[in-house]
C-alpha atoms as a PDB file:
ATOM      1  CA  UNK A   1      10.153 -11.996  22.241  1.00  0.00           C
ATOM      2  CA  UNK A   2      11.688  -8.788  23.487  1.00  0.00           C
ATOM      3  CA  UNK A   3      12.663  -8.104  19.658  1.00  0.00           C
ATOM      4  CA  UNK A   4       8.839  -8.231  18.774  1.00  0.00           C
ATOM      5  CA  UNK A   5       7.881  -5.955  21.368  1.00  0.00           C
ATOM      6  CA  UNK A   6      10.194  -3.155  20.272  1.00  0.00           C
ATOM      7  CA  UNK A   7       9.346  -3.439  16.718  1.00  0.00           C
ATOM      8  CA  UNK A   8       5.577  -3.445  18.069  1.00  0.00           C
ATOM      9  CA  UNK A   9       6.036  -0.256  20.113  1.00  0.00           C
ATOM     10  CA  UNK A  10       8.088   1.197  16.611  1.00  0.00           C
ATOM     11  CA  UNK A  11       5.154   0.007  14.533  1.00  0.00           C
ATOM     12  CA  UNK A  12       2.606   1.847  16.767  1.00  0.00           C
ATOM     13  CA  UNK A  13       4.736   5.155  17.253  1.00  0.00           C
ATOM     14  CA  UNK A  14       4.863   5.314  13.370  1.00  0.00           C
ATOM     15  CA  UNK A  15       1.565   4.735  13.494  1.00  0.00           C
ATOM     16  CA  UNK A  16       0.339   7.383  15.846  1.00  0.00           C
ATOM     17  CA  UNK A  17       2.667  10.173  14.285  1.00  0.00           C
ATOM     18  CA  UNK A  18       1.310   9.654  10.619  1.00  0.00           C
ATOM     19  CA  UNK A  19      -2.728  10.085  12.343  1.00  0.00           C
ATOM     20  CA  UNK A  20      -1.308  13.079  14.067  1.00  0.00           C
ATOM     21  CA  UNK A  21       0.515  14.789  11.039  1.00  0.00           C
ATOM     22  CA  UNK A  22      -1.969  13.621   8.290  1.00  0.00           C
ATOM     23  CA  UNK A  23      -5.117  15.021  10.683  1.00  0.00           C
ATOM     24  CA  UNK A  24      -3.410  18.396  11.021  1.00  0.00           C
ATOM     25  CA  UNK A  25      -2.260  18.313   7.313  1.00  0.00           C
ATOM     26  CA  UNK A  26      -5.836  17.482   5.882  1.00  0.00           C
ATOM     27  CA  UNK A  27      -8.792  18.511   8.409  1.00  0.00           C
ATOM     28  CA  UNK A  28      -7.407  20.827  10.849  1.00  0.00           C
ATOM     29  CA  UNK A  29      -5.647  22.383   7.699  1.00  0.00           C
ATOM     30  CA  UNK A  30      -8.682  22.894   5.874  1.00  0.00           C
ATOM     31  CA  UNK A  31     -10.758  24.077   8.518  1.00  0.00           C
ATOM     32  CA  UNK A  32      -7.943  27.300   9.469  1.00  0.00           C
ATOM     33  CA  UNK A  33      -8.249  27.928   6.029  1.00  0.00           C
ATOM     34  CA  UNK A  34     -12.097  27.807   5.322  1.00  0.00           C
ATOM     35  CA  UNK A  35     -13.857  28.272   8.713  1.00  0.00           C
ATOM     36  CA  UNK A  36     -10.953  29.050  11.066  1.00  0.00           C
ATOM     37  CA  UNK A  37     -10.151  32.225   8.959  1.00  0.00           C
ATOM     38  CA  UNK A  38      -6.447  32.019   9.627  1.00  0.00           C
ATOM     39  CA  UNK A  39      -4.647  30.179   6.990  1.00  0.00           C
ATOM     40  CA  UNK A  40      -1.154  31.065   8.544  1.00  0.00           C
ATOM     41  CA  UNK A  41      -1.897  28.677  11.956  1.00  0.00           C
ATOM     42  CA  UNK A  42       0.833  26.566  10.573  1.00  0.00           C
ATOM     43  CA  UNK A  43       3.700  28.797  10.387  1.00  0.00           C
ATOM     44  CA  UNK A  44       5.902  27.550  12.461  1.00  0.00           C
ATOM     45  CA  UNK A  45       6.242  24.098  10.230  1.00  0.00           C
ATOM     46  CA  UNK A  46       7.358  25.846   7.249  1.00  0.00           C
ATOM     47  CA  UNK A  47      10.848  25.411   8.301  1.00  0.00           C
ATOM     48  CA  UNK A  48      12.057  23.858   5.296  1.00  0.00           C
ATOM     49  CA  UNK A  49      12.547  25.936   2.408  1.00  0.00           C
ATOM     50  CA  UNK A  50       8.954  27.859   3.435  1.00  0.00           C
ATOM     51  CA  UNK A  51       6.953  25.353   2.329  1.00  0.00           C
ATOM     52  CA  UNK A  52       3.757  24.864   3.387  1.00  0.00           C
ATOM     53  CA  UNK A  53       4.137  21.093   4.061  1.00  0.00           C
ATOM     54  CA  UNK A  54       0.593  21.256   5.969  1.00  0.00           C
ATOM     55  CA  UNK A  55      -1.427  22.572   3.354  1.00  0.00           C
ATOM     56  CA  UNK A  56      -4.448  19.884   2.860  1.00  0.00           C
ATOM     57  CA  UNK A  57      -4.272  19.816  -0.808  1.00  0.00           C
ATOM     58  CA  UNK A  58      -0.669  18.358  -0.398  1.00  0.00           C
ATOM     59  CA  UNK A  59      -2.575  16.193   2.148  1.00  0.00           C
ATOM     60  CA  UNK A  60      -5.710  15.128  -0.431  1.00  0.00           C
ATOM     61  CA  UNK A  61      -3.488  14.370  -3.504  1.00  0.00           C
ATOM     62  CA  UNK A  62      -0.510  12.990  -2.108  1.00  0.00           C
ATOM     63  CA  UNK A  63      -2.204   9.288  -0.956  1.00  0.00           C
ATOM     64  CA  UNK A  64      -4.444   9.583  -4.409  1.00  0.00           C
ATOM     65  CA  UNK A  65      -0.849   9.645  -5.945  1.00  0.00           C
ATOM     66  CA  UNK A  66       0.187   7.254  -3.765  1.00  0.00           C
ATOM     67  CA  UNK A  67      -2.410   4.799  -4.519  1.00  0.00           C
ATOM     68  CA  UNK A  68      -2.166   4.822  -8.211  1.00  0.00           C
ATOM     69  CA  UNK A  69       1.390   4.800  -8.673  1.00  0.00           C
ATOM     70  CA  UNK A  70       1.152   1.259  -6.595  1.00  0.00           C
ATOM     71  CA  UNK A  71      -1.582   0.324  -8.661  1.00  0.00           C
ATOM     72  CA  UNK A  72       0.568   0.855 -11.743  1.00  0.00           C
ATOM     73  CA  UNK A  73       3.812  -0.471 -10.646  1.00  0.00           C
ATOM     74  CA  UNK A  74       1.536  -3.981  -9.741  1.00  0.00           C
ATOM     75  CA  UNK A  75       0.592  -3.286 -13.450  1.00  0.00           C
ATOM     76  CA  UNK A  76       4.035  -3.447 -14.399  1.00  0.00           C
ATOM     77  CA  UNK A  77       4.786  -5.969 -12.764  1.00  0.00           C
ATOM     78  CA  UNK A  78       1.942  -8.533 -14.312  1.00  0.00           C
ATOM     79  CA  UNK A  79       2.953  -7.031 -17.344  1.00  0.00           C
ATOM     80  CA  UNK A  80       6.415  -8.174 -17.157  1.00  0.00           C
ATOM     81  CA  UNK A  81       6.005 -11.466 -15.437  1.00  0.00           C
ATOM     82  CA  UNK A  82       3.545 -12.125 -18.462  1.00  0.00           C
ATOM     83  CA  UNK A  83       6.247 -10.952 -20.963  1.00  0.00           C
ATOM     84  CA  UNK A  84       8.886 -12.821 -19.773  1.00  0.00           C
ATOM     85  CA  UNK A  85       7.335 -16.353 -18.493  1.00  0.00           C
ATOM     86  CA  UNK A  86       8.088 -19.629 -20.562  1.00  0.00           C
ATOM     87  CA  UNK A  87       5.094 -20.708 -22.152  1.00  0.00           C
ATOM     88  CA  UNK A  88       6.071 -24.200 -22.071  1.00  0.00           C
ATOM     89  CA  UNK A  89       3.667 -24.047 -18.483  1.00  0.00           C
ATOM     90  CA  UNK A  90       0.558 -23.926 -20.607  1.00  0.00           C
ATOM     91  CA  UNK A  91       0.843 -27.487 -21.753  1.00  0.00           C
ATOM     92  CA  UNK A  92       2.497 -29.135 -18.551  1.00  0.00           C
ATOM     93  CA  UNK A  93       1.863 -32.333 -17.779  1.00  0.00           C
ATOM     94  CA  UNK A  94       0.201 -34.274 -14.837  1.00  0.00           C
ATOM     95  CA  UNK A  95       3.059 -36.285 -12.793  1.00  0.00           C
ATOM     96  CA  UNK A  96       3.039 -40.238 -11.647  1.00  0.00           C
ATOM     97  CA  UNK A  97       0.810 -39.089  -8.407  1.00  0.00           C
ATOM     98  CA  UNK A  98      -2.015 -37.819 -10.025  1.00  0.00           C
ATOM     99  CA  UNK A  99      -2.017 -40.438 -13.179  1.00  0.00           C
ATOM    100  CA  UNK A 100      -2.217 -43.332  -9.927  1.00  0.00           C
ATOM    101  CA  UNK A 101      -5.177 -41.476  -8.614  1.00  0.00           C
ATOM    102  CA  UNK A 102      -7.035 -42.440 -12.120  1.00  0.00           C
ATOM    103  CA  UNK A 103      -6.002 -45.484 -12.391  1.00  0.00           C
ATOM    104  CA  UNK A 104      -7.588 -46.181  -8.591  1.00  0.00           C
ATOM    105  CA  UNK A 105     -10.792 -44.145  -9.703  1.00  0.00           C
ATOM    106  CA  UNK A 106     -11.103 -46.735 -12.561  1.00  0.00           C
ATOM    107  CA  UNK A 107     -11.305 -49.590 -10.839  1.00  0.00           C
ATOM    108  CA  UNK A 108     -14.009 -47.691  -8.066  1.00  0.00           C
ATOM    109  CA  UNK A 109     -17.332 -48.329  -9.277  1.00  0.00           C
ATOM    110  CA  UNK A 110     -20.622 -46.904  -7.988  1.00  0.00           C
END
């Protein structure tokens, strides 16, 4: 029980620190740069290579991204699985189970 509490309290921190960064990457972002008049709010998290790693266009196109490149790799993946299956499951055949359950439904009559 203890185990699914901490992975409960993990699952919520990550949860709380992607709303956090994604709302100042995307709307308080846009709103320094358009409204706000001061682009350069976000300074002090270009600490990597002076990237702007809050700049709302990395914020808009990066889940967009996101989203189709899962939509394609399920697209792969059908794709293959379609490839490679045995076709031999197309004409299968019924077991002993379901040919007793027409021989009862024979002898029923209404």
């Amino acid at each position: 029980m203890a185990k699914d509490k901490i992975i409960g309290a993990i699952v919520m921190l990550l949860g709380i620190l992607i709303a956090v960064v994604y709302t100042m990457g995307s709307v308080v972002d846009l709103w320094f740069d358009t409204l706000g008049k001061n682009p350069d709010w976000d300074a002090a998290f270009r600490f990597i290579g002076g990237v702007d790693w809050l700049d709302w266009r990395l914020f808009t196109v990066l889940p967009l991204w996101i989203m189709v490149l899962l939509i394609a790799i399920i697209a792969i993946w059908i794709g293959y699985s379609m490839l490679t299956v045995f076709e031999h499951f197309a004409g299968f055949k019924l077991n002993a189970g379901t040919r007793s359950i027409g021989r009862i439904r024979g002898r029923i009559s209404c």
